[in-house]
C-alpha atoms as a PDB file:
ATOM      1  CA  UNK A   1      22.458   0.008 -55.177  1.00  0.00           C
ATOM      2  CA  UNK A   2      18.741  -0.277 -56.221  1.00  0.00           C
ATOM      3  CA  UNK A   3      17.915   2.110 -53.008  1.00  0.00           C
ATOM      4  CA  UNK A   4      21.020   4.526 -53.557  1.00  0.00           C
ATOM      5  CA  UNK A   5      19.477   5.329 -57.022  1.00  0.00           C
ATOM      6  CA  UNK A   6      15.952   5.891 -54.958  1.00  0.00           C
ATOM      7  CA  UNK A   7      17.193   8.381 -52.814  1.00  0.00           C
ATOM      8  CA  UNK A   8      19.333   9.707 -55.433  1.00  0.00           C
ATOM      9  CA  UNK A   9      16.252  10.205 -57.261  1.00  0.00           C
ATOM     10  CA  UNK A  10      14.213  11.762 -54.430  1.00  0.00           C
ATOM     11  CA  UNK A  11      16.856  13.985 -53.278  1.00  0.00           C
ATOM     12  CA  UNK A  12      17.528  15.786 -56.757  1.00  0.00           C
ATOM     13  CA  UNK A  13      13.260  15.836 -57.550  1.00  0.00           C
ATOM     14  CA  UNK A  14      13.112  17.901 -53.903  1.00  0.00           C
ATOM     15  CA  UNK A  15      16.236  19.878 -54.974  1.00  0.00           C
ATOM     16  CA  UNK A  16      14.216  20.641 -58.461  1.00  0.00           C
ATOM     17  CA  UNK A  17      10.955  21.486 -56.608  1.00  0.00           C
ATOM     18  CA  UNK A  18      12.772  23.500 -53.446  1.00  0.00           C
ATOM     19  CA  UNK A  19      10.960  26.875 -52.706  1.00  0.00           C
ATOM     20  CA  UNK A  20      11.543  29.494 -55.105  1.00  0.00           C
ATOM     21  CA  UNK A  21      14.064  31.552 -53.131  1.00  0.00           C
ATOM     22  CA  UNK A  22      12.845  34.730 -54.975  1.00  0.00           C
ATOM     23  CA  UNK A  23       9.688  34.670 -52.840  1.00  0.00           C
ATOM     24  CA  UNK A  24       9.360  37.707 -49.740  1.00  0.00           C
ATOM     25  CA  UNK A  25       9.134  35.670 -46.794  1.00  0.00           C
ATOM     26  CA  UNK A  26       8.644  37.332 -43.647  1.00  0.00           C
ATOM     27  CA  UNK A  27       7.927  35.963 -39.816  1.00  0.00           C
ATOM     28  CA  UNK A  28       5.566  37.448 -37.279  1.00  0.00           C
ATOM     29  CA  UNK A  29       7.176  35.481 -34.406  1.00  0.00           C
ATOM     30  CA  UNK A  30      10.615  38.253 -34.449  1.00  0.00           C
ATOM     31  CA  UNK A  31       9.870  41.033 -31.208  1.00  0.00           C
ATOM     32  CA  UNK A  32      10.195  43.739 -33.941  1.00  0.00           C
ATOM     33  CA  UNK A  33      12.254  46.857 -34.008  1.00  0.00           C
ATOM     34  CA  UNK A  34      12.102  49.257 -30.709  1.00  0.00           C
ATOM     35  CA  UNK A  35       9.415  52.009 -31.566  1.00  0.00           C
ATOM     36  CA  UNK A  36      10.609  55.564 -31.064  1.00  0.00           C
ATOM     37  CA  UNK A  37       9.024  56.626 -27.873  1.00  0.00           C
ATOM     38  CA  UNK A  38       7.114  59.112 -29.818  1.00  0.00           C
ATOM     39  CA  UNK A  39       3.595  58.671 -28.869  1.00  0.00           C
ATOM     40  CA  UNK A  40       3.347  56.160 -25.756  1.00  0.00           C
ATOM     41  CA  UNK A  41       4.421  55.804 -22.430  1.00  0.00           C
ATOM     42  CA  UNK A  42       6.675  52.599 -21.419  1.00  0.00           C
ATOM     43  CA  UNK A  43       8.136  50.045 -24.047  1.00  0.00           C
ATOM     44  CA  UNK A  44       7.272  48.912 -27.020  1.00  0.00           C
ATOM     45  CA  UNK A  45       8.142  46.999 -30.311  1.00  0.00           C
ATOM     46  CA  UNK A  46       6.922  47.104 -33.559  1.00  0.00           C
ATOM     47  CA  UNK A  47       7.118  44.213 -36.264  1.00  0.00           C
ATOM     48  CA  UNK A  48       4.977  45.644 -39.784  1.00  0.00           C
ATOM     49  CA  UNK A  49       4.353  42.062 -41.342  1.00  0.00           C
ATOM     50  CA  UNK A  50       2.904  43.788 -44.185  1.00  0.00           C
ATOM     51  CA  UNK A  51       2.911  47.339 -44.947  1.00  0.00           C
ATOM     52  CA  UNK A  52       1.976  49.618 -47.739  1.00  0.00           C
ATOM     53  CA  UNK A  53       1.314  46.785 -49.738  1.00  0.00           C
ATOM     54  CA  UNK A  54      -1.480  48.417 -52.189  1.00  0.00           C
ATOM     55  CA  UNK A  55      -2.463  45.512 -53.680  1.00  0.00           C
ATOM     56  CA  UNK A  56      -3.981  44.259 -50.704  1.00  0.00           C
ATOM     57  CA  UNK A  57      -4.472  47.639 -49.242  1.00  0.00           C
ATOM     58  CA  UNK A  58      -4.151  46.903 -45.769  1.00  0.00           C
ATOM     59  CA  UNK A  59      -1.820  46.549 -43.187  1.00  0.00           C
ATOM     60  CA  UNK A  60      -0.764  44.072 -40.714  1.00  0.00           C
ATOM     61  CA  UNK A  61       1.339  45.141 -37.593  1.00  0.00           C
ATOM     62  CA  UNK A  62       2.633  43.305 -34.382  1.00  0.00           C
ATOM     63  CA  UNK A  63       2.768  45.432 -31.446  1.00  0.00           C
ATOM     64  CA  UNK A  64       4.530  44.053 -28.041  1.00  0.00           C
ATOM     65  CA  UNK A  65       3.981  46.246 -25.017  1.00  0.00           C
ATOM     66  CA  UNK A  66       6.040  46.235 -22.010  1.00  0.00           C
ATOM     67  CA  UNK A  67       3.511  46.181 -18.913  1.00  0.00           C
ATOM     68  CA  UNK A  68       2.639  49.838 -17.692  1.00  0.00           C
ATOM     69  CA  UNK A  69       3.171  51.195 -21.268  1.00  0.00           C
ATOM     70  CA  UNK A  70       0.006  52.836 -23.194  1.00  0.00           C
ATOM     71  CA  UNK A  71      -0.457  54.221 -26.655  1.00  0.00           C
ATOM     72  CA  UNK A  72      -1.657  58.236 -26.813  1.00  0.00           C
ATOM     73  CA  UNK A  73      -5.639  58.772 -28.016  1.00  0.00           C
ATOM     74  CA  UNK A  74      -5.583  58.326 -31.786  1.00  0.00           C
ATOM     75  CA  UNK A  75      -7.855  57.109 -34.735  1.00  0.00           C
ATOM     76  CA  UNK A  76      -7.597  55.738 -38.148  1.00  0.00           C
ATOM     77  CA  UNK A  77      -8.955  56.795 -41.697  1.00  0.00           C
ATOM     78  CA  UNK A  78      -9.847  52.924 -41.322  1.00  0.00           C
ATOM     79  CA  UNK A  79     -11.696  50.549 -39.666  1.00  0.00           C
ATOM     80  CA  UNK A  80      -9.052  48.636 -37.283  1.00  0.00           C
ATOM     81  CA  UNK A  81      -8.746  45.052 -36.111  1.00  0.00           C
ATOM     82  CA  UNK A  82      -6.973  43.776 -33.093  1.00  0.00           C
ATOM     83  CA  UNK A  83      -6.280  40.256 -32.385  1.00  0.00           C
ATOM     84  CA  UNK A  84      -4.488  39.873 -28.886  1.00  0.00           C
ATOM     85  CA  UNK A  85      -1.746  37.267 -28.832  1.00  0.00           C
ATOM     86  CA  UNK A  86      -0.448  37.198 -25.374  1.00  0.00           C
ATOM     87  CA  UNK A  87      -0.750  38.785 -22.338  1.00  0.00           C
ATOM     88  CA  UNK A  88      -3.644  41.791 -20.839  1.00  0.00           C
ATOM     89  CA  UNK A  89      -4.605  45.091 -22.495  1.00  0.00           C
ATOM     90  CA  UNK A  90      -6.755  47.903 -21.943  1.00  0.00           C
ATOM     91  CA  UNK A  91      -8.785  49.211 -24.617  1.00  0.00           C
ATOM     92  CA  UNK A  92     -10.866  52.165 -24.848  1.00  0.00           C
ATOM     93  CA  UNK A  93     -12.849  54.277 -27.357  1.00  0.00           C
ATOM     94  CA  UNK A  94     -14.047  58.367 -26.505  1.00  0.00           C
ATOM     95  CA  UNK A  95     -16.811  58.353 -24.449  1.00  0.00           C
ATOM     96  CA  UNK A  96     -17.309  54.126 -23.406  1.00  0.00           C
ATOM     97  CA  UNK A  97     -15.812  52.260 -20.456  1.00  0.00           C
ATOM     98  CA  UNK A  98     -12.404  50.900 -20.937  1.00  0.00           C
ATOM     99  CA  UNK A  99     -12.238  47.012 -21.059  1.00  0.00           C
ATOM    100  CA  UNK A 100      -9.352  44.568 -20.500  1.00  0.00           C
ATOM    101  CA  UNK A 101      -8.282  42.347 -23.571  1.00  0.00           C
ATOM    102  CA  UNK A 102      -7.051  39.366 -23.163  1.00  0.00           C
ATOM    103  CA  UNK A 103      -4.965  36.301 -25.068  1.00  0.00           C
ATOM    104  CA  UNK A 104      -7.327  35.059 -28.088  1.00  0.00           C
ATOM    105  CA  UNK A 105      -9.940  38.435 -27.729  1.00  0.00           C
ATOM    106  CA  UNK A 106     -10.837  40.630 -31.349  1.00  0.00           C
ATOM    107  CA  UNK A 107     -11.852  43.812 -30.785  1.00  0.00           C
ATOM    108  CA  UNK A 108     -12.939  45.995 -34.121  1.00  0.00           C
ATOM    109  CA  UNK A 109     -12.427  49.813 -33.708  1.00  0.00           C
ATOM    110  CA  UNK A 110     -14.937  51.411 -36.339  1.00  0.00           C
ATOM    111  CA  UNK A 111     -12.432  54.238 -38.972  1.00  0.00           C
ATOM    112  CA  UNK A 112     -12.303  57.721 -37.178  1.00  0.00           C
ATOM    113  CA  UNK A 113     -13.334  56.648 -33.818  1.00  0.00           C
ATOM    114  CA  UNK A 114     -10.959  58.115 -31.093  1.00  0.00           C
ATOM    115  CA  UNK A 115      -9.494  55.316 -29.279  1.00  0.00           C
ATOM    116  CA  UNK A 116      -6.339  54.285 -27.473  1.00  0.00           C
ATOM    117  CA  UNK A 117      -4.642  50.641 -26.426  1.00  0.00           C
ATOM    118  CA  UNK A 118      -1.967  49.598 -24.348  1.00  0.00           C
ATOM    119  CA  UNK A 119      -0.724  46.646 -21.912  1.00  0.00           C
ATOM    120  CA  UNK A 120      -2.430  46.475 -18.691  1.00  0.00           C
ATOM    121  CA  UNK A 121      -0.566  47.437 -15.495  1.00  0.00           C
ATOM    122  CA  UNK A 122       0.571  44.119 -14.762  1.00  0.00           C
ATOM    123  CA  UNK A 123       1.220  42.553 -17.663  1.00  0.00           C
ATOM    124  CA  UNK A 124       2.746  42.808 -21.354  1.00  0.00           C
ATOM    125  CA  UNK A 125       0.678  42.365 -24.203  1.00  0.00           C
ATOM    126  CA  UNK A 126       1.095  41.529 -27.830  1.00  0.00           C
ATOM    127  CA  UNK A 127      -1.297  41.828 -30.214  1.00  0.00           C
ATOM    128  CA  UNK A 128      -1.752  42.129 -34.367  1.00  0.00           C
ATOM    129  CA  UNK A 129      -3.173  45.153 -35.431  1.00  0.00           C
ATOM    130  CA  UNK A 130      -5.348  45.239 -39.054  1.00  0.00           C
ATOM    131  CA  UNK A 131      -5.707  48.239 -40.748  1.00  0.00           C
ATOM    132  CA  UNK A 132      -6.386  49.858 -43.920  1.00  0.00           C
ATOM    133  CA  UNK A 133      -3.228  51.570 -46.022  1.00  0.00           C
ATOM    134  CA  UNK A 134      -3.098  54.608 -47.333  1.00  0.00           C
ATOM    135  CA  UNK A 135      -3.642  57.774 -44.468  1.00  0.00           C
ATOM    136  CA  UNK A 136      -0.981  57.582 -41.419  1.00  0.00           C
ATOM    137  CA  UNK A 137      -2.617  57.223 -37.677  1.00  0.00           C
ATOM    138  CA  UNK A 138      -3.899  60.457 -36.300  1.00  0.00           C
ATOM    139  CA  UNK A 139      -2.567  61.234 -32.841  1.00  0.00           C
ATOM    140  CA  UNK A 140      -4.920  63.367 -31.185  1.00  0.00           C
ATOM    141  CA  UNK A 141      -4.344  63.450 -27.638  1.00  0.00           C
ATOM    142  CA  UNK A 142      -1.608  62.776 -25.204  1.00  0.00           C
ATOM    143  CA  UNK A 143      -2.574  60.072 -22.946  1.00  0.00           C
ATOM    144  CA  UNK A 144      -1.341  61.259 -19.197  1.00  0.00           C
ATOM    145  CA  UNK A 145       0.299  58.642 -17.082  1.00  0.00           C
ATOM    146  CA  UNK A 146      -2.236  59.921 -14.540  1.00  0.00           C
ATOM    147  CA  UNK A 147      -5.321  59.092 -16.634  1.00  0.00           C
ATOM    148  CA  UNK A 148      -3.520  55.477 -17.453  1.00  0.00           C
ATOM    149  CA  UNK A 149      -3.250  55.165 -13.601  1.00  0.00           C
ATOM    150  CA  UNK A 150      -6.704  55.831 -12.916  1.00  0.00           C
ATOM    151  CA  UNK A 151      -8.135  52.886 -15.333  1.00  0.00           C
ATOM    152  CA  UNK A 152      -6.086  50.648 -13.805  1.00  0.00           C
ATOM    153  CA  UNK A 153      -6.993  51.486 -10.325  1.00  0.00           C
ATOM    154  CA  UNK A 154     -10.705  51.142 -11.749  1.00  0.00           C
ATOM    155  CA  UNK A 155     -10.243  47.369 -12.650  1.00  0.00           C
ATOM    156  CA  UNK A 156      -8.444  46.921  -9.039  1.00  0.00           C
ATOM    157  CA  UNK A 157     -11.203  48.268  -7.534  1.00  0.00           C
ATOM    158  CA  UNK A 158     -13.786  45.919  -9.412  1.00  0.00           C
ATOM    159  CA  UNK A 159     -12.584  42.601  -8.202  1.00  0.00           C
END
């Protein structure tokens, strides 16, 4: 009796002290919703973890790629972070080498740089993307499947 009033006890002071179900609780481990294949090649999904949120003024997306899919040249009216999850990308900003990302690599793309990202050839990729609110991305370039095919050839070639 002594240890049915115990639990009793502990079981009604969780109940009273349960998460306040009025709190926005959201999960970066879903895939996402398919992105309309609007500007990029291939597959991809899109999960915005937080978006438009103007008190903290930035963004937070995850991106998965399917492997041989690539985002078009774009920039941002904001500096942009990328954290890479899982999996092999290419990154590359106007005018500089392009360079493979991997599982656990940051890259920082500086606001207004031309740049564009994308799984690797071989593999999928996903990734978190940090960036400021506010002005939508700037697509400024189609990027051509045969342009895609020639950086990957490039990294072939180097091993």
């Amino acid at each position: 009796m002594k240890y049915s009033i115990f639990f009793l006890f502990i079981l009604i002071a969780v109940c009273v002290f349960a998460q306040n179900s009025e709190y926005q609780v959201s999960s970066y481990s879903t895939e996402g919703t398919r992105a309309p294949n609007t500007h990029y090649i291939g597959e991809a999904w899109l999960n915005a973890i937080i978006h438009d949120d103007k008190e903290l003024g930035y963004n937070i997306t995850k991106a998965t790629f399917k492997a041989n899919s690539t985002l078009d040249w774009h920039k941002h009216s904001s500096a942009q972070v990328l954290i890479i999850l899982e999996g092999e990308a290419y990154y590359q900003e106007r005018g500089n080498e392009s360079v493979i990302l991997q599982k656990g690599d940051v890259i920082k793309c500086e606001k207004d740089i031309e740049h564009w990202h994308s799984a690797t050839k071989v593999s999928d990729v996903t990734y978190l993307a940090l960036y400021g609110g506010g002005q939508p991305t700037t697509w400024t370039e189609v990027l051509k499947q045969e342009y895609y095919d020639n950086v990957a050839e490039s990294f072939i070639s180097r091993k």
